[in-house]
PDB file of N, CA and C in Angstrom:
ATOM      1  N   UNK A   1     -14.803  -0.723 -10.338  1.00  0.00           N
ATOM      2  CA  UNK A   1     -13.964  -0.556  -9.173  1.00  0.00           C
ATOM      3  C   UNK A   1     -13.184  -1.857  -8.970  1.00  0.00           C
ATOM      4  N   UNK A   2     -11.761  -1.819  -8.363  1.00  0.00           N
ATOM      5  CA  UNK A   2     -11.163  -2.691  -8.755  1.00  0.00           C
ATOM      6  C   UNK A   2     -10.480  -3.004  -7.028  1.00  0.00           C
ATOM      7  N   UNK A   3     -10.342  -4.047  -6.084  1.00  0.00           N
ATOM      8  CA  UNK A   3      -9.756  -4.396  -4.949  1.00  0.00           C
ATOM      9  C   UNK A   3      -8.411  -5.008  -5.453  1.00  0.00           C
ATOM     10  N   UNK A   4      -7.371  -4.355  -4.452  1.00  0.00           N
ATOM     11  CA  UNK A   4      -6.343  -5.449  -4.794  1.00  0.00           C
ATOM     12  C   UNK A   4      -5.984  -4.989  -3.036  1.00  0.00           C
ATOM     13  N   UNK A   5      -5.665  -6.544  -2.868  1.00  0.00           N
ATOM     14  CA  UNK A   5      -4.909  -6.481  -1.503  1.00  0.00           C
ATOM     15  C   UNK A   5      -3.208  -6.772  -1.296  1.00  0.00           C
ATOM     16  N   UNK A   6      -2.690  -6.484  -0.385  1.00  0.00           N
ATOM     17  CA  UNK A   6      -0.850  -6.601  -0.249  1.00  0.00           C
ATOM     18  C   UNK A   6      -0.923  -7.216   1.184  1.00  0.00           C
ATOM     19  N   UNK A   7      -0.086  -7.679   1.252  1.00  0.00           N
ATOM     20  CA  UNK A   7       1.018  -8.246   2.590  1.00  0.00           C
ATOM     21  C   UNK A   7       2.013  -7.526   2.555  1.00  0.00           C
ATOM     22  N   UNK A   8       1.923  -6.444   3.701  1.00  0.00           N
ATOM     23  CA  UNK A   8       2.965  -5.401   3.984  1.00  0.00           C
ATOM     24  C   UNK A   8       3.885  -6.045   5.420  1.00  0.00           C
ATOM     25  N   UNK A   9       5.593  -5.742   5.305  1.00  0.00           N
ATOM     26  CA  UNK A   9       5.801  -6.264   6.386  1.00  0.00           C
ATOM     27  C   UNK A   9       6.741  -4.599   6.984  1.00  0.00           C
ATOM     28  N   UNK A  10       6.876  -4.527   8.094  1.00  0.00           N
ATOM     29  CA  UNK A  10       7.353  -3.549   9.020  1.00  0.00           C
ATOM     30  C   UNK A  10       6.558  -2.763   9.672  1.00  0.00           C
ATOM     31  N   UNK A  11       5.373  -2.565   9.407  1.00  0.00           N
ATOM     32  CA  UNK A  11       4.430  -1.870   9.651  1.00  0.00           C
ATOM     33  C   UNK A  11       4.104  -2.474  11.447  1.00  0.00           C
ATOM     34  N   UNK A  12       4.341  -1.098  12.099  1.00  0.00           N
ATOM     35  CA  UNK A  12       4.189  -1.674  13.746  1.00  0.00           C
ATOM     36  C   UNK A  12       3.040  -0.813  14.365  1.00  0.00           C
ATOM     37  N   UNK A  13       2.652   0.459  13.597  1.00  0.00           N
ATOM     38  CA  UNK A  13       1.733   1.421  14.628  1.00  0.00           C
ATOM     39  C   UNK A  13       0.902   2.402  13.327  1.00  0.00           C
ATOM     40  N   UNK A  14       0.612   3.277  14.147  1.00  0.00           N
ATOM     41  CA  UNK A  14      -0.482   4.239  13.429  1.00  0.00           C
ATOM     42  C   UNK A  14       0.076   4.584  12.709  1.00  0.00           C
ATOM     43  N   UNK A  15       1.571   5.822  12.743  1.00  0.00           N
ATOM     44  CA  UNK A  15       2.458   6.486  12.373  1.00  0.00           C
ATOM     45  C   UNK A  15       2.620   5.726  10.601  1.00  0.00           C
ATOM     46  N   UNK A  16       2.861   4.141  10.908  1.00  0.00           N
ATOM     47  CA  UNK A  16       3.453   3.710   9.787  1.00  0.00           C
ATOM     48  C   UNK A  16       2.072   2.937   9.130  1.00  0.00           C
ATOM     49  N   UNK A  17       1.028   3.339   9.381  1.00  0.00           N
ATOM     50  CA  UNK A  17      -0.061   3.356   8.232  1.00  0.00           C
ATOM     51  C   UNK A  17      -0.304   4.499   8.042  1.00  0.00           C
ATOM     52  N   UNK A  18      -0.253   5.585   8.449  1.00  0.00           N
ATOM     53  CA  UNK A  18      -0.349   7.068   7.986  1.00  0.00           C
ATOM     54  C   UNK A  18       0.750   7.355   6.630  1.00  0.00           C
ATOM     55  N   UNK A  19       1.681   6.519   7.155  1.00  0.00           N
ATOM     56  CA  UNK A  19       2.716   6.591   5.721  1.00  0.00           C
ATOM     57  C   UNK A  19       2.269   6.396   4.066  1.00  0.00           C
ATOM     58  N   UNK A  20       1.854   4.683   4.599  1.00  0.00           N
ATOM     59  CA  UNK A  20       1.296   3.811   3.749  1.00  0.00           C
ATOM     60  C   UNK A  20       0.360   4.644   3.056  1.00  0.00           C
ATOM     61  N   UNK A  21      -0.576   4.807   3.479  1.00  0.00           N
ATOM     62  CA  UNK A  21      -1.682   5.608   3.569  1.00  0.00           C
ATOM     63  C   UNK A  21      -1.655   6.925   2.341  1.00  0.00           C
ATOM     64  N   UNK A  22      -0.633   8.006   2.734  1.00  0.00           N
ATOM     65  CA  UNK A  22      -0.261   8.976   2.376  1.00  0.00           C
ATOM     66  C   UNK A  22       0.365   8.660   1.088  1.00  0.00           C
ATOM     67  N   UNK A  23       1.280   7.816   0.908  1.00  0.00           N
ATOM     68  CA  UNK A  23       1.769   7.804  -0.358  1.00  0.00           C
ATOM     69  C   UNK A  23       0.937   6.601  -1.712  1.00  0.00           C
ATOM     70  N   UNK A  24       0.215   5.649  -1.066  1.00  0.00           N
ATOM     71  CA  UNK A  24      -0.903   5.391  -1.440  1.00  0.00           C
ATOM     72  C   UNK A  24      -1.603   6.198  -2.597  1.00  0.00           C
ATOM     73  N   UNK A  25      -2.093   6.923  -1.694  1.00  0.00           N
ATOM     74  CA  UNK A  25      -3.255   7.966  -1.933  1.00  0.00           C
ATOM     75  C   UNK A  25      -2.538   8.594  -3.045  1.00  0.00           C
ATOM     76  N   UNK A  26      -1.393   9.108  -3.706  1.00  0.00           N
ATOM     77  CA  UNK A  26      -0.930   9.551  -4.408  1.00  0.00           C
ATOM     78  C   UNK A  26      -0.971   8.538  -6.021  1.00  0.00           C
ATOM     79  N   UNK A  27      -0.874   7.634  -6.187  1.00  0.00           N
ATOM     80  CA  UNK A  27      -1.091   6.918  -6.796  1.00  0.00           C
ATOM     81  C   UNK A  27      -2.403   6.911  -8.033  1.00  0.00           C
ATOM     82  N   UNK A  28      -1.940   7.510  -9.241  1.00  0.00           N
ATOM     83  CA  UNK A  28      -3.571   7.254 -10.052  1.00  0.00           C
ATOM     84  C   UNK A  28      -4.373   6.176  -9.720  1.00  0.00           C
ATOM     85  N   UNK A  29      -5.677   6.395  -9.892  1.00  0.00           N
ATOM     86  CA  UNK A  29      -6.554   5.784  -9.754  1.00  0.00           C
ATOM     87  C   UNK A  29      -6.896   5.077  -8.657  1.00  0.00           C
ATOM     88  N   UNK A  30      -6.058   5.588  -7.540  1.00  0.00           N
ATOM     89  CA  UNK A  30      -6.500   4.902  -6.037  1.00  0.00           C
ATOM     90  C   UNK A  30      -7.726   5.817  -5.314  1.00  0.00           C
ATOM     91  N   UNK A  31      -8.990   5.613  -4.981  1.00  0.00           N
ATOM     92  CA  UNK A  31      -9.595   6.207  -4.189  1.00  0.00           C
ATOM     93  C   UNK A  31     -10.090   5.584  -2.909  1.00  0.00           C
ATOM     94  N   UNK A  32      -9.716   4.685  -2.412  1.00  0.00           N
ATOM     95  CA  UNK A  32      -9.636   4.477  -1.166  1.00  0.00           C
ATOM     96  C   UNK A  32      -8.854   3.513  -0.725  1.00  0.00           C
ATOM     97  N   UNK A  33      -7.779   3.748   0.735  1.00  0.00           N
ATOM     98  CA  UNK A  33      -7.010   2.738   1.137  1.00  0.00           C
ATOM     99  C   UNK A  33      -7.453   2.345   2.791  1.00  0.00           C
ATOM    100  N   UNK A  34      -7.132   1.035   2.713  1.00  0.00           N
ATOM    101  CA  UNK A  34      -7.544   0.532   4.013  1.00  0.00           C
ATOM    102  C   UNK A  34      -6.464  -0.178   4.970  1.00  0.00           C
ATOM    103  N   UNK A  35      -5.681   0.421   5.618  1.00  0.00           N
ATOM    104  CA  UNK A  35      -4.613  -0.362   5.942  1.00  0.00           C
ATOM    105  C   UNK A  35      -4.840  -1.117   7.247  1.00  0.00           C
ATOM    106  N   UNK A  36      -4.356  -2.081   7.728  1.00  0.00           N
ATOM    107  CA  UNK A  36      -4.338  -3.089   8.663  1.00  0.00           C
ATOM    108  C   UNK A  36      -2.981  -3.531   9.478  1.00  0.00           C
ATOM    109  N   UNK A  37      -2.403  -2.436  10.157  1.00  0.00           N
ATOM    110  CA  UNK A  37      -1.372  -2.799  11.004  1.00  0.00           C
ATOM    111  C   UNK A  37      -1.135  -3.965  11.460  1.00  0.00           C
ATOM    112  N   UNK A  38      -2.154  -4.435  12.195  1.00  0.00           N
ATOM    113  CA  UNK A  38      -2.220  -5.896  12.966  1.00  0.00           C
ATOM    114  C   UNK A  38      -2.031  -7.041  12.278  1.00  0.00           C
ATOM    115  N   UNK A  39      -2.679  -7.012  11.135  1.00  0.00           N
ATOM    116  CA  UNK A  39      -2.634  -8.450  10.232  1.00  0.00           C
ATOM    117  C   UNK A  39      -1.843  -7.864   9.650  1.00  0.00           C
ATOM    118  N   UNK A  40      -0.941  -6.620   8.987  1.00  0.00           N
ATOM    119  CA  UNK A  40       0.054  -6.351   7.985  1.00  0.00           C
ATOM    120  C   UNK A  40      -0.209  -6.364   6.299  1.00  0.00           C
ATOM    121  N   UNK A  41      -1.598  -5.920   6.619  1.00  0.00           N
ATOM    122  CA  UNK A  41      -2.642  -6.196   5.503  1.00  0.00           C
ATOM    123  C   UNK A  41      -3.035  -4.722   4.727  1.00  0.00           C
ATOM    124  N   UNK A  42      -2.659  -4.081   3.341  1.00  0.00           N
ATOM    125  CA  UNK A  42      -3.332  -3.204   2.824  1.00  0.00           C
ATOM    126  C   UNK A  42      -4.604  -3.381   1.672  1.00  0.00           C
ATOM    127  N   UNK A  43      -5.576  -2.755   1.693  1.00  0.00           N
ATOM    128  CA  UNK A  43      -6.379  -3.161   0.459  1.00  0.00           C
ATOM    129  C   UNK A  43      -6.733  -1.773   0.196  1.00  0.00           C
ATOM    130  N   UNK A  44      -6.281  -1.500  -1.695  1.00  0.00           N
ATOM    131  CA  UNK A  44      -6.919  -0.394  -2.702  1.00  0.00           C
ATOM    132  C   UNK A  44      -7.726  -0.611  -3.103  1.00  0.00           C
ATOM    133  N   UNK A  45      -8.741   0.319  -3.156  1.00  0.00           N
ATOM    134  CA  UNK A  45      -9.684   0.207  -4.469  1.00  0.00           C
ATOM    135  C   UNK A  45      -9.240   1.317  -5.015  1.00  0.00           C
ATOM    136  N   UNK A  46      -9.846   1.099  -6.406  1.00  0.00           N
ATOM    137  CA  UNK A  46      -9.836   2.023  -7.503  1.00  0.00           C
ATOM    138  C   UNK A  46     -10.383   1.910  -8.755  1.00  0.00           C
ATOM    139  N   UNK A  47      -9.773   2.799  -9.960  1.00  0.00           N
ATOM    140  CA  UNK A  47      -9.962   2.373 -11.319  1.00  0.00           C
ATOM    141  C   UNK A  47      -9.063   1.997 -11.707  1.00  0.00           C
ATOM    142  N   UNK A  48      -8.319   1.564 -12.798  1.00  0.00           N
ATOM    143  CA  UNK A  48      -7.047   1.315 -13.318  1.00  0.00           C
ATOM    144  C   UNK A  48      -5.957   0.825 -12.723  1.00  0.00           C
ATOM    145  N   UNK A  49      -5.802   0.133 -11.455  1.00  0.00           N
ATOM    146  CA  UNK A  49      -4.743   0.183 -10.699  1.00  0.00           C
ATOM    147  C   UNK A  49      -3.793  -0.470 -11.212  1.00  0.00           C
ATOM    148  N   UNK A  50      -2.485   0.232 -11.010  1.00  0.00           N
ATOM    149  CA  UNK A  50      -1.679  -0.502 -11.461  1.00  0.00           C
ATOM    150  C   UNK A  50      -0.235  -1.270 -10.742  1.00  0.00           C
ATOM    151  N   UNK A  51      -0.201  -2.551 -10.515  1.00  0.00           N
ATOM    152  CA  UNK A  51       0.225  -3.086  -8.970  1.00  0.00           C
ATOM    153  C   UNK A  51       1.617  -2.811  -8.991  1.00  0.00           C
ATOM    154  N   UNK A  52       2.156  -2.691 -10.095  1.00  0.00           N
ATOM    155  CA  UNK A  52       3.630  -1.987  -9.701  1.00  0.00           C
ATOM    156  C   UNK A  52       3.612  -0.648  -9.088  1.00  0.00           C
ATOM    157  N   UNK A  53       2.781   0.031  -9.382  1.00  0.00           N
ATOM    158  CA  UNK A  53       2.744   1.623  -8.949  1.00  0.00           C
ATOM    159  C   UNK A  53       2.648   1.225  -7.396  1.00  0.00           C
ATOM    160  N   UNK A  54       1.345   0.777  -7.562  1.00  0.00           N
ATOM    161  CA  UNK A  54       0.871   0.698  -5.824  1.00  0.00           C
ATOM    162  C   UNK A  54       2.278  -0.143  -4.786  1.00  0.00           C
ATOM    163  N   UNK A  55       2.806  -1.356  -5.093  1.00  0.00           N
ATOM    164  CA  UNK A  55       3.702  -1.868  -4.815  1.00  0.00           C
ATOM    165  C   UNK A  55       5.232  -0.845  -4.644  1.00  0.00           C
ATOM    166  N   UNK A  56       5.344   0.171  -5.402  1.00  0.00           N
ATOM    167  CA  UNK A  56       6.752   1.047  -5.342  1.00  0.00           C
ATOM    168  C   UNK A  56       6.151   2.057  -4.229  1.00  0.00           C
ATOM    169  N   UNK A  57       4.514   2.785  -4.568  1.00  0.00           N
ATOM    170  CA  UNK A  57       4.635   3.398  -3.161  1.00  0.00           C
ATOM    171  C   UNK A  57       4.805   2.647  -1.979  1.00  0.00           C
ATOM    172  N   UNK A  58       4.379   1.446  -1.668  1.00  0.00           N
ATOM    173  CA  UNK A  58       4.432   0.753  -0.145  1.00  0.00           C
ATOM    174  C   UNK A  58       5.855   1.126   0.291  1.00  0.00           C
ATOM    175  N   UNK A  59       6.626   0.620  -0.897  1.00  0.00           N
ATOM    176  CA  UNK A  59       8.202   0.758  -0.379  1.00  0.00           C
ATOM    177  C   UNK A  59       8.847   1.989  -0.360  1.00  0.00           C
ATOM    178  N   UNK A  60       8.511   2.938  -1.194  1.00  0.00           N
ATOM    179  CA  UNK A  60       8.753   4.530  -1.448  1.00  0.00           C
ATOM    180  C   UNK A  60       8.402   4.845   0.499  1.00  0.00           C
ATOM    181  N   UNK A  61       7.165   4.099   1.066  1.00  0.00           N
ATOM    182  CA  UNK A  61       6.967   4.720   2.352  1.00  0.00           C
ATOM    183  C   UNK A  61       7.853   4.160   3.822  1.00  0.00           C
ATOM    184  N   UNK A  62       8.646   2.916   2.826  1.00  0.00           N
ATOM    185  CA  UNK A  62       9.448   2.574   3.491  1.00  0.00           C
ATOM    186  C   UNK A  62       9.221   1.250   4.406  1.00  0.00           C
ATOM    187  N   UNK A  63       8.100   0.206   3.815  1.00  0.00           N
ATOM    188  CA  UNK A  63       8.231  -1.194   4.142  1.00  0.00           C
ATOM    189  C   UNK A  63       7.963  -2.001   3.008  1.00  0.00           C
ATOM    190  N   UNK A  64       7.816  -2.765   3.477  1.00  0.00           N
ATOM    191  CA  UNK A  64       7.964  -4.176   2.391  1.00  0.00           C
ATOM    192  C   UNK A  64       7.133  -5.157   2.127  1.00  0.00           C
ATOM    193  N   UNK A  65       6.901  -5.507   0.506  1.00  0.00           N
ATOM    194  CA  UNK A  65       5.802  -5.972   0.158  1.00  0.00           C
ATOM    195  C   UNK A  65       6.196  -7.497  -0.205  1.00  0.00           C
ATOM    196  N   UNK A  66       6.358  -8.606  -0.504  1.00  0.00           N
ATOM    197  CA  UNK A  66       6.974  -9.589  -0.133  1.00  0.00           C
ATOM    198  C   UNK A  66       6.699 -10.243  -1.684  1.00  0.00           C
ATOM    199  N   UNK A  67       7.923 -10.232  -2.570  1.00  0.00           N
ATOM    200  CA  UNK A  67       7.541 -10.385  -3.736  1.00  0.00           C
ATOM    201  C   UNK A  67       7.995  -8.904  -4.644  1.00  0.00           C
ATOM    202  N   UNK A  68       8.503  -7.749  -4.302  1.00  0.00           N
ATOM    203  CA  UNK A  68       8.183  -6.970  -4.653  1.00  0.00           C
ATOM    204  C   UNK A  68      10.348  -6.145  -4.426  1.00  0.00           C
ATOM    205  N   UNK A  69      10.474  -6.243  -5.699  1.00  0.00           N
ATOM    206  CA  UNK A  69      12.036  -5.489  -5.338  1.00  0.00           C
ATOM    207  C   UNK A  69      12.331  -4.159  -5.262  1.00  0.00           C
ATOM    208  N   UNK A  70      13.190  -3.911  -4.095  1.00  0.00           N
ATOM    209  CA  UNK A  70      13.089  -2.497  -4.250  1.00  0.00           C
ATOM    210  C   UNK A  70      13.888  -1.590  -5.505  1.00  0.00           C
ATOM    211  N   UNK A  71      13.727  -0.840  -5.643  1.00  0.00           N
ATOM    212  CA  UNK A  71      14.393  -0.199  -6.613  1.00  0.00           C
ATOM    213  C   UNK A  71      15.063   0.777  -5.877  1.00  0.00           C
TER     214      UNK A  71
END
């Protein structure tokens, strides 16, 4: 099992970790996400993760990972 954590920025309420969250979860090898509105903090676990994937959903949900270009 593998942790990787992000510094997400825009993220203000529930709504926009439900995002995070949701498109996350789509991601191979993610089985659990933990998001942190307040500190602006996400952490995956999984198998295989792979941090570009996880990094394009944050922004696919529409905030920003700092380090990370959008496409």
């Amino acid at each position: 099992m593998t942790r990787m954590n992000f510094t997400v920025t825009g993220m203000s309420c529930g709504h926009c970790a439900g995002r995070v969250r949701e498109e996350l979860t789509g991601v191979p090898g993610v089985s659990e996400v933990d998001v942190d509105v307040t500190a602006g903090t996400v952490t995956v676990q999984g198998t295989a993760l792979d941090d570009t994937l996880l990094r394009a959903a944050i922004v696919e949900a529409g905030f920003e990972v700092p380090g990370t270009v959008a496409v």
